[in-house]
N, C-alpha and C. Protein backbone atom coordinates (compact mmCIF):
# COMPACT_ATOMS: atom_id res chain seq x y z
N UNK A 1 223.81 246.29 219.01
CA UNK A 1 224.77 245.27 219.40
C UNK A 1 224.16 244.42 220.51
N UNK A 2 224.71 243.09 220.72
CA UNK A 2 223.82 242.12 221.48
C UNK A 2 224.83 242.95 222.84
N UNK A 3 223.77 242.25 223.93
CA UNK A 3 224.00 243.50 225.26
C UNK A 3 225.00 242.11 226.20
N UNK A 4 225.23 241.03 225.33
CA UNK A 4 226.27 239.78 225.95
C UNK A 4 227.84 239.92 225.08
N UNK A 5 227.58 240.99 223.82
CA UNK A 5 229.19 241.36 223.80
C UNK A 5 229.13 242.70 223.65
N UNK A 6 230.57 242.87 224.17
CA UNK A 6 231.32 244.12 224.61
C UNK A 6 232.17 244.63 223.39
N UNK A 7 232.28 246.34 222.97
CA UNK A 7 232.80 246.56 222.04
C UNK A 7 234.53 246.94 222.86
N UNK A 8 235.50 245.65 222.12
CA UNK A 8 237.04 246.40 222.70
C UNK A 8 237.75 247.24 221.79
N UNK A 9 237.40 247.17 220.68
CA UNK A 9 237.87 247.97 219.64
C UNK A 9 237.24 247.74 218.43
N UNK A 10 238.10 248.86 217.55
CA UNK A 10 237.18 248.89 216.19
C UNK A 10 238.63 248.82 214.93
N UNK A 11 238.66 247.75 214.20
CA UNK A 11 239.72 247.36 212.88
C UNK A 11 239.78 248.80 212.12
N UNK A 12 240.61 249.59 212.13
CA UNK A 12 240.59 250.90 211.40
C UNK A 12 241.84 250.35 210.09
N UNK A 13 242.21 249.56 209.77
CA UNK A 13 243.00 249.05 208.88
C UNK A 13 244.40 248.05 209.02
N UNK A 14 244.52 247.73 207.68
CA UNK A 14 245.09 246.10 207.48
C UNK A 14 246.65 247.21 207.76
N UNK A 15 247.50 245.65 208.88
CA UNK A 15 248.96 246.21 208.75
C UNK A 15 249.81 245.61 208.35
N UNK A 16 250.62 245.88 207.42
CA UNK A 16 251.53 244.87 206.88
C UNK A 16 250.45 243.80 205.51
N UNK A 17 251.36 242.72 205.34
CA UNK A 17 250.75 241.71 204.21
C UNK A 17 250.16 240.46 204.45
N UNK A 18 250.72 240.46 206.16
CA UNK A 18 249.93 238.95 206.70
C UNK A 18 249.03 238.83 207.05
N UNK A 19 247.79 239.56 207.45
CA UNK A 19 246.99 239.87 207.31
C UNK A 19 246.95 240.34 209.20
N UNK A 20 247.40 241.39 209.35
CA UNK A 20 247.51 241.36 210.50
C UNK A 20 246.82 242.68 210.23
N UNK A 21 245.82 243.37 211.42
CA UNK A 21 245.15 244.27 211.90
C UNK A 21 245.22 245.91 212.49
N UNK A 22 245.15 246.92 212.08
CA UNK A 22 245.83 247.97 213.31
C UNK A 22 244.33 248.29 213.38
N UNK A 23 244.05 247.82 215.38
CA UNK A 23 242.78 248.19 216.11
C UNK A 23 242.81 249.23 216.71
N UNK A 24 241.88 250.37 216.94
CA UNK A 24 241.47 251.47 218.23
C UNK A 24 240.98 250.75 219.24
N UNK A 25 241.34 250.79 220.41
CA UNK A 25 241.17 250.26 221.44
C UNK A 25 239.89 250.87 221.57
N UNK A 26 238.78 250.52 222.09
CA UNK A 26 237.64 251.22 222.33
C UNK A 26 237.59 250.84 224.51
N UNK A 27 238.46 250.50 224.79
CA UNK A 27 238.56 249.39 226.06
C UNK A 27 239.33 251.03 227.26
N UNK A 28 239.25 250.74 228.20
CA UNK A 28 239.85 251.85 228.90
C UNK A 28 241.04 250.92 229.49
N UNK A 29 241.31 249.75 229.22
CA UNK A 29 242.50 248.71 229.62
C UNK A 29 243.19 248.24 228.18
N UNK A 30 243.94 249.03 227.10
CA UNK A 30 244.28 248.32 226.17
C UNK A 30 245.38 247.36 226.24
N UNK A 31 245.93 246.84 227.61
CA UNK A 31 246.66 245.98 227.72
C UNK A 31 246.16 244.44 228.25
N UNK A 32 244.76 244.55 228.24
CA UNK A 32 243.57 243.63 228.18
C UNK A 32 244.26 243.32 226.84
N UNK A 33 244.91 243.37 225.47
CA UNK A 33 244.95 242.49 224.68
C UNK A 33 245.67 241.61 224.87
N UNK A 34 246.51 241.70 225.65
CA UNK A 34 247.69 240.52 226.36
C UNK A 34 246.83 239.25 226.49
N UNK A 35 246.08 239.46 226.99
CA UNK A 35 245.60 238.17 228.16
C UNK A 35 244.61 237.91 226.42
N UNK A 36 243.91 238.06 225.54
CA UNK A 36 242.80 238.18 224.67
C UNK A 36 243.37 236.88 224.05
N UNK A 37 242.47 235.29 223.83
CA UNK A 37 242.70 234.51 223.05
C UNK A 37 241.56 234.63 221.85
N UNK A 38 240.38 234.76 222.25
CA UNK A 38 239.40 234.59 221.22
C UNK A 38 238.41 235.83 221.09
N UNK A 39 238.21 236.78 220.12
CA UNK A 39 236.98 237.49 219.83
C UNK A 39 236.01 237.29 218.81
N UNK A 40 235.23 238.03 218.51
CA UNK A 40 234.50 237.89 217.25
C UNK A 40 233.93 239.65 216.86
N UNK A 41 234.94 239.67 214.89
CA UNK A 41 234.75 240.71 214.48
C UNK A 41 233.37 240.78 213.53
N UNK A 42 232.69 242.03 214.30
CA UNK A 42 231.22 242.50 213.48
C UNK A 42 231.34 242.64 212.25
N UNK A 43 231.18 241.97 211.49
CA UNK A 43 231.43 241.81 209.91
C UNK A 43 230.21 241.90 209.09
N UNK A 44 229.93 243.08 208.09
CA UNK A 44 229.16 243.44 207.64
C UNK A 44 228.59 241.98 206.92
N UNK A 45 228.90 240.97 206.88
CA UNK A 45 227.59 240.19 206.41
C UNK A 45 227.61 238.92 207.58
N UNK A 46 227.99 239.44 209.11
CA UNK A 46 227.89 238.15 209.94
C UNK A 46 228.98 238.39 210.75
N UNK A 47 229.01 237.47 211.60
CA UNK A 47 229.86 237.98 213.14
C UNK A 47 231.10 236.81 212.46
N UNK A 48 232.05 237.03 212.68
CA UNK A 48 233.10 235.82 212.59
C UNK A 48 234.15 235.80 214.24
N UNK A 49 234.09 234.42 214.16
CA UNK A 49 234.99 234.05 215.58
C UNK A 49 236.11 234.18 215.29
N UNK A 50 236.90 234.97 215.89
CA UNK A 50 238.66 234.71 215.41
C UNK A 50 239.31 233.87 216.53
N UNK A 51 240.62 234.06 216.24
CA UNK A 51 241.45 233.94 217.47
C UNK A 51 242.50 234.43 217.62
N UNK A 52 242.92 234.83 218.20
CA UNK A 52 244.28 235.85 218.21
C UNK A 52 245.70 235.20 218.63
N UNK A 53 245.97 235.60 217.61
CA UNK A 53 247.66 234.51 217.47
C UNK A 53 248.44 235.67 218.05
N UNK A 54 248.79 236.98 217.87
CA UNK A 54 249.70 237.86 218.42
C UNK A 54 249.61 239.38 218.36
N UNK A 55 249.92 239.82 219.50
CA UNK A 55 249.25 241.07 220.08
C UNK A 55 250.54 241.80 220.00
N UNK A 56 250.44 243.32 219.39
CA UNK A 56 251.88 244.39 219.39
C UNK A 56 250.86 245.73 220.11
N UNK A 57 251.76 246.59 220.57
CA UNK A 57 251.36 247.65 220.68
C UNK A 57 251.85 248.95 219.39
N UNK A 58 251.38 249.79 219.22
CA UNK A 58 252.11 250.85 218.61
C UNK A 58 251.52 251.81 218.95
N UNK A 59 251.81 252.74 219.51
CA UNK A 59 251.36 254.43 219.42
C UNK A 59 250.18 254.09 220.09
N UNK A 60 249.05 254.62 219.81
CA UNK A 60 247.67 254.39 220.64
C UNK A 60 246.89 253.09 220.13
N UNK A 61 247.41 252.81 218.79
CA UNK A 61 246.88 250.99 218.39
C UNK A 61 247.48 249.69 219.22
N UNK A 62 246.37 248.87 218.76
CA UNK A 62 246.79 247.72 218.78
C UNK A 62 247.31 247.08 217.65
N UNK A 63 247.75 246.05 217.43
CA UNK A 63 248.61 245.56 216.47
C UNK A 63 248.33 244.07 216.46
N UNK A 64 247.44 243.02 215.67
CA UNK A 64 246.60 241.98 215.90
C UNK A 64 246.79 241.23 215.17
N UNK A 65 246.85 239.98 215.27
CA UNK A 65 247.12 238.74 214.22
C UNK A 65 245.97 237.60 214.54
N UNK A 66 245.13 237.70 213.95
CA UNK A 66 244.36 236.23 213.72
C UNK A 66 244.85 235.14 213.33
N UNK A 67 245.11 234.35 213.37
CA UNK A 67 244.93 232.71 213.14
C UNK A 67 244.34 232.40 212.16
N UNK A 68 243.44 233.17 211.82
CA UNK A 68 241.85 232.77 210.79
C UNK A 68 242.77 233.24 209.24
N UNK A 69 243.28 234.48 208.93
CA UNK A 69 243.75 235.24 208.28
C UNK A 69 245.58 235.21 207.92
N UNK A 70 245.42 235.17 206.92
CA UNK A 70 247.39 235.19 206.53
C UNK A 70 248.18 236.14 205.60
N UNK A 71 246.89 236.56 205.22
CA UNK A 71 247.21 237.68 204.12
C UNK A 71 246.47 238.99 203.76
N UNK A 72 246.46 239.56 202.92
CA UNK A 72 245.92 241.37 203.93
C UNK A 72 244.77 241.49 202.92
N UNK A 73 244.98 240.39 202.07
CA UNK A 73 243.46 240.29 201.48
C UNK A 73 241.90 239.78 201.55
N UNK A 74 242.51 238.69 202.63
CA UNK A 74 241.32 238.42 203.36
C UNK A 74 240.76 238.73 204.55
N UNK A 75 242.26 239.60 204.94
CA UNK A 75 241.63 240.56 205.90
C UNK A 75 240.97 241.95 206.03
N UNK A 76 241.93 242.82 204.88
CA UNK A 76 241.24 243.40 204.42
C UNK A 76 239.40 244.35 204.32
N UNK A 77 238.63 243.39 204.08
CA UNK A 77 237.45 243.54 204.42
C UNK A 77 236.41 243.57 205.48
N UNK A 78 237.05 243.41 206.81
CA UNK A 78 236.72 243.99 208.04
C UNK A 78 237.55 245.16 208.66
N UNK A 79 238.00 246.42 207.77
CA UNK A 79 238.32 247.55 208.35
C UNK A 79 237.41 248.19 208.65
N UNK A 80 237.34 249.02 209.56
CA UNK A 80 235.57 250.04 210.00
C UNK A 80 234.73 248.79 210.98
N UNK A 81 235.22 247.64 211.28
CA UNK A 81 234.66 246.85 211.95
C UNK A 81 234.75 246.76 213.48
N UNK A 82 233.83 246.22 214.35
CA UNK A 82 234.09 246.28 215.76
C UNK A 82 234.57 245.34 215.71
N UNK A 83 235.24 244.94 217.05
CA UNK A 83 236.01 243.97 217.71
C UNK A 83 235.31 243.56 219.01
N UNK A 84 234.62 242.24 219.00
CA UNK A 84 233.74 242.24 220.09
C UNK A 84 234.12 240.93 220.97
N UNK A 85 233.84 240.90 222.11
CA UNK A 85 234.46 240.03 223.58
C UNK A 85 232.97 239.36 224.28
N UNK A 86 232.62 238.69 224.61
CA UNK A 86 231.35 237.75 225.06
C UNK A 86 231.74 238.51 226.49
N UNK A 87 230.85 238.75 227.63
CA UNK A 87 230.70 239.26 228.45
C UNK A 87 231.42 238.50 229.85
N UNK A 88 231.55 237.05 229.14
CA UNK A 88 232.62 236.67 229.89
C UNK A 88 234.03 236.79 230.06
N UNK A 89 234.22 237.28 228.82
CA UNK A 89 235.98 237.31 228.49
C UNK A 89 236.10 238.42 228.85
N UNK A 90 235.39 239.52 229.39
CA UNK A 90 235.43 240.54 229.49
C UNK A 90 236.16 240.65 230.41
N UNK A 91 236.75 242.11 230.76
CA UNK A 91 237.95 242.34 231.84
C UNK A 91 236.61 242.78 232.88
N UNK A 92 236.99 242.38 234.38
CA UNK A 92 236.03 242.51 235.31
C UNK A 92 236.12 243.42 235.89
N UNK A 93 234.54 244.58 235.99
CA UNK A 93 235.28 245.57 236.93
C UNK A 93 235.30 245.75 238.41
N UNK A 94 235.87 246.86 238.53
CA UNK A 94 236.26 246.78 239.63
C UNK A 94 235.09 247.46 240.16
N UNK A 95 234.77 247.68 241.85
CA UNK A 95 233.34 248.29 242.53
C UNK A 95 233.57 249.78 242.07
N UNK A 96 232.47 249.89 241.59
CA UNK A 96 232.44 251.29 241.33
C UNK A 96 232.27 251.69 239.74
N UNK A 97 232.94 250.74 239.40
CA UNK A 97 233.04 250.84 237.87
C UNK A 97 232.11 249.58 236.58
N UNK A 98 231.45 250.39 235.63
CA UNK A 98 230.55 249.82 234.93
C UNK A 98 230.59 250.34 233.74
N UNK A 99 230.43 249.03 232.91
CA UNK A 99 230.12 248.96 231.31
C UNK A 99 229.05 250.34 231.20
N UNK A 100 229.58 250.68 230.31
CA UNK A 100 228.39 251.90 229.50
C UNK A 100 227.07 251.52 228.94
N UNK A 101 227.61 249.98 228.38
CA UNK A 101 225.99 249.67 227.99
C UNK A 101 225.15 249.22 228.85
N UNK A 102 226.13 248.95 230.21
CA UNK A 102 224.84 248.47 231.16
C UNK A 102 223.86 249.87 231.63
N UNK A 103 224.69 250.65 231.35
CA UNK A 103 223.87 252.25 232.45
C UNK A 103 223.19 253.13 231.87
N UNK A 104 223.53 252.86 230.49
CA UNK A 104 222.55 253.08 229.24
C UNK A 104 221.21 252.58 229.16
N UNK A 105 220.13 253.74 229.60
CA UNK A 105 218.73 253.44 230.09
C UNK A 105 217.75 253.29 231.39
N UNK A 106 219.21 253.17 232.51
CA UNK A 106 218.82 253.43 233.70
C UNK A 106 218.29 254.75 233.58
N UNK A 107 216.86 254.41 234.84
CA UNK A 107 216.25 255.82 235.18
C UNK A 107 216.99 256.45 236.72
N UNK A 108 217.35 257.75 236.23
CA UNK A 108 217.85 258.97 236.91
C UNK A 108 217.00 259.46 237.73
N UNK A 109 216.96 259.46 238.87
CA UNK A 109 216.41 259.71 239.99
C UNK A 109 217.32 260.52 241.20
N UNK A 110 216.29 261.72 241.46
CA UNK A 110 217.41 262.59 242.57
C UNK A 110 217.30 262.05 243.55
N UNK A 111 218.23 262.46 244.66
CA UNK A 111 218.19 262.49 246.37
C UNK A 111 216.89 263.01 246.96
N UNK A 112 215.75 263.38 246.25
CA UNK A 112 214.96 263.97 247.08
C UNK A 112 213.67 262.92 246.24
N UNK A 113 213.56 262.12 245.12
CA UNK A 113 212.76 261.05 244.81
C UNK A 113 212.18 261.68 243.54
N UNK A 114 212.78 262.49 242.99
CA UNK A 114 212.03 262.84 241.86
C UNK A 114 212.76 262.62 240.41
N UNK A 115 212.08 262.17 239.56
CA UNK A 115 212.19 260.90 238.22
C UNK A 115 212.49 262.11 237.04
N UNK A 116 214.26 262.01 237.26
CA UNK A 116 214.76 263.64 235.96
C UNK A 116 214.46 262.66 234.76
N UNK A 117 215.32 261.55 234.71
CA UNK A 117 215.07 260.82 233.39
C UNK A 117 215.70 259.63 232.74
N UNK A 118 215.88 259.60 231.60
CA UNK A 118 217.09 258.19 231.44
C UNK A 118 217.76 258.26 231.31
N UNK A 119 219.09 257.69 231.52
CA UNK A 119 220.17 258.01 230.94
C UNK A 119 220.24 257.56 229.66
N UNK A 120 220.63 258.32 228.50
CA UNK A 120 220.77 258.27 227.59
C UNK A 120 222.32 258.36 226.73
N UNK A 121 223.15 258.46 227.24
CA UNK A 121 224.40 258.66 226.96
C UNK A 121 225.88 258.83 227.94
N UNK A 122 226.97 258.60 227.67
CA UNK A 122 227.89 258.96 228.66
C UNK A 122 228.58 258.95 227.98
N UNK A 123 229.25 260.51 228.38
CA UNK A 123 230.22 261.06 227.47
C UNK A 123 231.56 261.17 228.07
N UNK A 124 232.54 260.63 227.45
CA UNK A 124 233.86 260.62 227.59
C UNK A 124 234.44 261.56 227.46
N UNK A 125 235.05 262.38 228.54
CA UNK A 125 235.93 263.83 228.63
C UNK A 125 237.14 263.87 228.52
N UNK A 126 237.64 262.94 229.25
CA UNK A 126 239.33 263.06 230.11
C UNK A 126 238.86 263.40 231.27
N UNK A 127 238.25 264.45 231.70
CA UNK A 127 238.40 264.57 233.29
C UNK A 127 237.53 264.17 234.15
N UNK A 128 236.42 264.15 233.61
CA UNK A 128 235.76 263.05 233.86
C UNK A 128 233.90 262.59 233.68
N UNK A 129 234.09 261.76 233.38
CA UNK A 129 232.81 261.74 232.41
C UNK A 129 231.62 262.52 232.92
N UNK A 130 231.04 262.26 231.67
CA UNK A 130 229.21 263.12 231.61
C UNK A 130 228.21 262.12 231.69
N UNK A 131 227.50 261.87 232.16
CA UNK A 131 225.86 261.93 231.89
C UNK A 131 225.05 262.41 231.41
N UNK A 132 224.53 261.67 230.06
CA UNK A 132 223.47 262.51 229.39
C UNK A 132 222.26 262.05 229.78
N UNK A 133 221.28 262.77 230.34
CA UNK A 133 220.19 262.50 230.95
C UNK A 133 218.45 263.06 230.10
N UNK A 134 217.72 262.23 229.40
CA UNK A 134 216.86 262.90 228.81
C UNK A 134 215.47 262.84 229.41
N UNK A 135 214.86 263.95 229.79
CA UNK A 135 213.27 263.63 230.41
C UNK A 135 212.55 263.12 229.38
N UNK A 136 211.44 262.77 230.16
CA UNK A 136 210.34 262.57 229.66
C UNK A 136 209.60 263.57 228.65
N UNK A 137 209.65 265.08 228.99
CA UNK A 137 209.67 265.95 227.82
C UNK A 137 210.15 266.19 226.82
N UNK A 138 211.67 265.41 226.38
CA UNK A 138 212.64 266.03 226.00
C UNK A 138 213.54 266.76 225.88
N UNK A 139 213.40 267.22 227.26
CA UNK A 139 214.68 268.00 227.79
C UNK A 139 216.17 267.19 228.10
N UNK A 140 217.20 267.86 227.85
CA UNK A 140 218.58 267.45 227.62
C UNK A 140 219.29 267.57 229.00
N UNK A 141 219.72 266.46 229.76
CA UNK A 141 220.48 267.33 230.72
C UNK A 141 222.19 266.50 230.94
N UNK A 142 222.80 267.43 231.40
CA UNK A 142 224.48 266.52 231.82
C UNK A 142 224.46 266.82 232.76
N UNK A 143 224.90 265.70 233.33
CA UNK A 143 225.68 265.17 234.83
C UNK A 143 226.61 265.31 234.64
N UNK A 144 227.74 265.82 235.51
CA UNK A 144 229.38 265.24 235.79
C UNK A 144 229.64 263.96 236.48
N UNK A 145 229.94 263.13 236.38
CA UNK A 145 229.89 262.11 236.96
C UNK A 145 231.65 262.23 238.03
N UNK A 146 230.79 262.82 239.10
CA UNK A 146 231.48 263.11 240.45
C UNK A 146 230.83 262.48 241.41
N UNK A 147 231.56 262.60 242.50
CA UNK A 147 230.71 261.56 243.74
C UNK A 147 230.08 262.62 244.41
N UNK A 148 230.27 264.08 243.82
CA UNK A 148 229.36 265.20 244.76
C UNK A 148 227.66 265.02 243.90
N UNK A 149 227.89 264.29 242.96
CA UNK A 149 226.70 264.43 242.22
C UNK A 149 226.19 263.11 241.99
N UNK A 150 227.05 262.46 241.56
CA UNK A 150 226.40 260.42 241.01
C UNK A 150 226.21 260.08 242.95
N UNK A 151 225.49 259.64 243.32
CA UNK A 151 225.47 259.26 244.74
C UNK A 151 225.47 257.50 244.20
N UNK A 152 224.73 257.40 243.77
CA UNK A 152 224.43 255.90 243.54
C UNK A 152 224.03 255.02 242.29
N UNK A 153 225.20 253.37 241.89
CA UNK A 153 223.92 253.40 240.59
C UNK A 153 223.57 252.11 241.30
N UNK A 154 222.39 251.45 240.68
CA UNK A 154 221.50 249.69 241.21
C UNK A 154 220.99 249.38 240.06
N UNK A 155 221.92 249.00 238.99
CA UNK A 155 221.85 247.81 238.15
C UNK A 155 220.64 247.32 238.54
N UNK A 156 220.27 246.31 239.57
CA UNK A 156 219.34 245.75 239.90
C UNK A 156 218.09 246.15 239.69
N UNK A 157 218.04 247.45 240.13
CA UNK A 157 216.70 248.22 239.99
C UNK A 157 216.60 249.23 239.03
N UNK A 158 217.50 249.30 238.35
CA UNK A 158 217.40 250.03 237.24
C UNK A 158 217.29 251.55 237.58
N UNK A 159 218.24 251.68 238.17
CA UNK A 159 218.73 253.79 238.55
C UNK A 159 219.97 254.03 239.28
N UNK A 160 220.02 255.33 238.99
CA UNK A 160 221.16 255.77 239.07
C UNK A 160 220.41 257.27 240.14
N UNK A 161 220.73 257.17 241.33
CA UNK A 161 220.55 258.43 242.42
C UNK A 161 221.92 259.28 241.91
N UNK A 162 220.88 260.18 241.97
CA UNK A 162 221.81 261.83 241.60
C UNK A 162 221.48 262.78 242.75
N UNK A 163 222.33 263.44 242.86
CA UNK A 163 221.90 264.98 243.87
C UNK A 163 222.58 265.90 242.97
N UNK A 164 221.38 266.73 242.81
CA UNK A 164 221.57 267.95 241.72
C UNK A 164 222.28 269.37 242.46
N UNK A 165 223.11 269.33 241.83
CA UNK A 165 224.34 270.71 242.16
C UNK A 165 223.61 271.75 242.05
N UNK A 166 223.29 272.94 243.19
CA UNK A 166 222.66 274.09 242.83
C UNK A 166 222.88 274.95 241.44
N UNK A 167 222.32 275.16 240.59
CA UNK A 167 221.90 275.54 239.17
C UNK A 167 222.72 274.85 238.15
N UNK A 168 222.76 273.73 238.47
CA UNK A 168 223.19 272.44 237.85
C UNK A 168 222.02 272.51 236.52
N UNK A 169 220.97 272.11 236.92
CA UNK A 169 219.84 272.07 235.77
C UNK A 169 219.33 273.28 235.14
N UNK A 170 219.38 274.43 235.76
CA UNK A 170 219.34 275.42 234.77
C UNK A 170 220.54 276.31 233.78
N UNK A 171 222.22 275.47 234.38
CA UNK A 171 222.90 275.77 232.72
C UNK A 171 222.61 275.20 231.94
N UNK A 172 222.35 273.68 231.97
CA UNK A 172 221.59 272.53 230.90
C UNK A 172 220.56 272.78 229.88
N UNK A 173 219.35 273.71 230.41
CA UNK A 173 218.64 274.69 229.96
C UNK A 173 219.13 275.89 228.77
């Protein structure tokens, strides 16, 4: 995916006959669809611009009406599709808090200067996320992403300072 749009959800199927949408929020703000005038859905033969005529909630979906679309047949064919936002429309975060794809690839570096590895993943718990961290060998490791452990990330410079929890790295093992 281009690293200038953001995935907010993914079209898991057509609702109703007007061609209206039921989305998974992929967003940790699904009331970010309120404010949402324009996206563009990843469409297996090409990106298409929509625009969003009207936003419902239901249960853990969203509930979506394009403008582009009027009937459930031409909508239809972007179910299993992302729902993607230009990095401007994006909801802004707040200090402290960062896109996954930006931190995806930063190098992991401890409190004491030594290079564990990249980040390679971040895993969504509920209580609170992971860090998947892979060396240079191929070794596997998770972070909790706590403030006793994440000390720091720098976008800028590309890392994320960790201080490793005593036998932190050898349950990982």
């Amino acid at each position: 995916m281009n690293e200038d749009m953001l995935r907010v959800g993914v079209i898991t199927s057509t609702h109703g006959i007007r061609g209206e949408v039921k989305v998974f929020p992929t967003t940790d703000d699904p009331a970010r669809f309120k404010k949402l005038k324009g996206c563009v859905i990843a469409g297996r033969r090409g990106n298409v611009n929509v625009t969003v005529q009207s936003v419902k909630f239901f249960k853990q979906y969203v509930i979506l009406k394009f403008k582009e679309f009027d009937n459930i047949n031409d909508i239809e064919i972007y179910t299993k599709c992302d729902l993607l936002v230009t990095r401007d429309n994006a909801v802004k975060c707040e200090p402290g808090e960062y896109f996954i794809c930006d931190l995806i690839g930063l190098s992991v570096i401890t409190d004491e200067g030594e290079i564990l590895g990249k980040l390679t993943d971040v895993i969504e718990t509920g209580a609170n996320n992971v860090y998947e961290v892979t060396a240079d060998n191929g070794k596997v490791y998770y972070l909790p992403v706590i403030d006793d452990c994440i000390l720091a990330h720098d976008l800028d410079k590309g890392t994320v300072t960790v201080h490793v929890l005593k036998g932190l790295l050898d349950i990982n093992n």
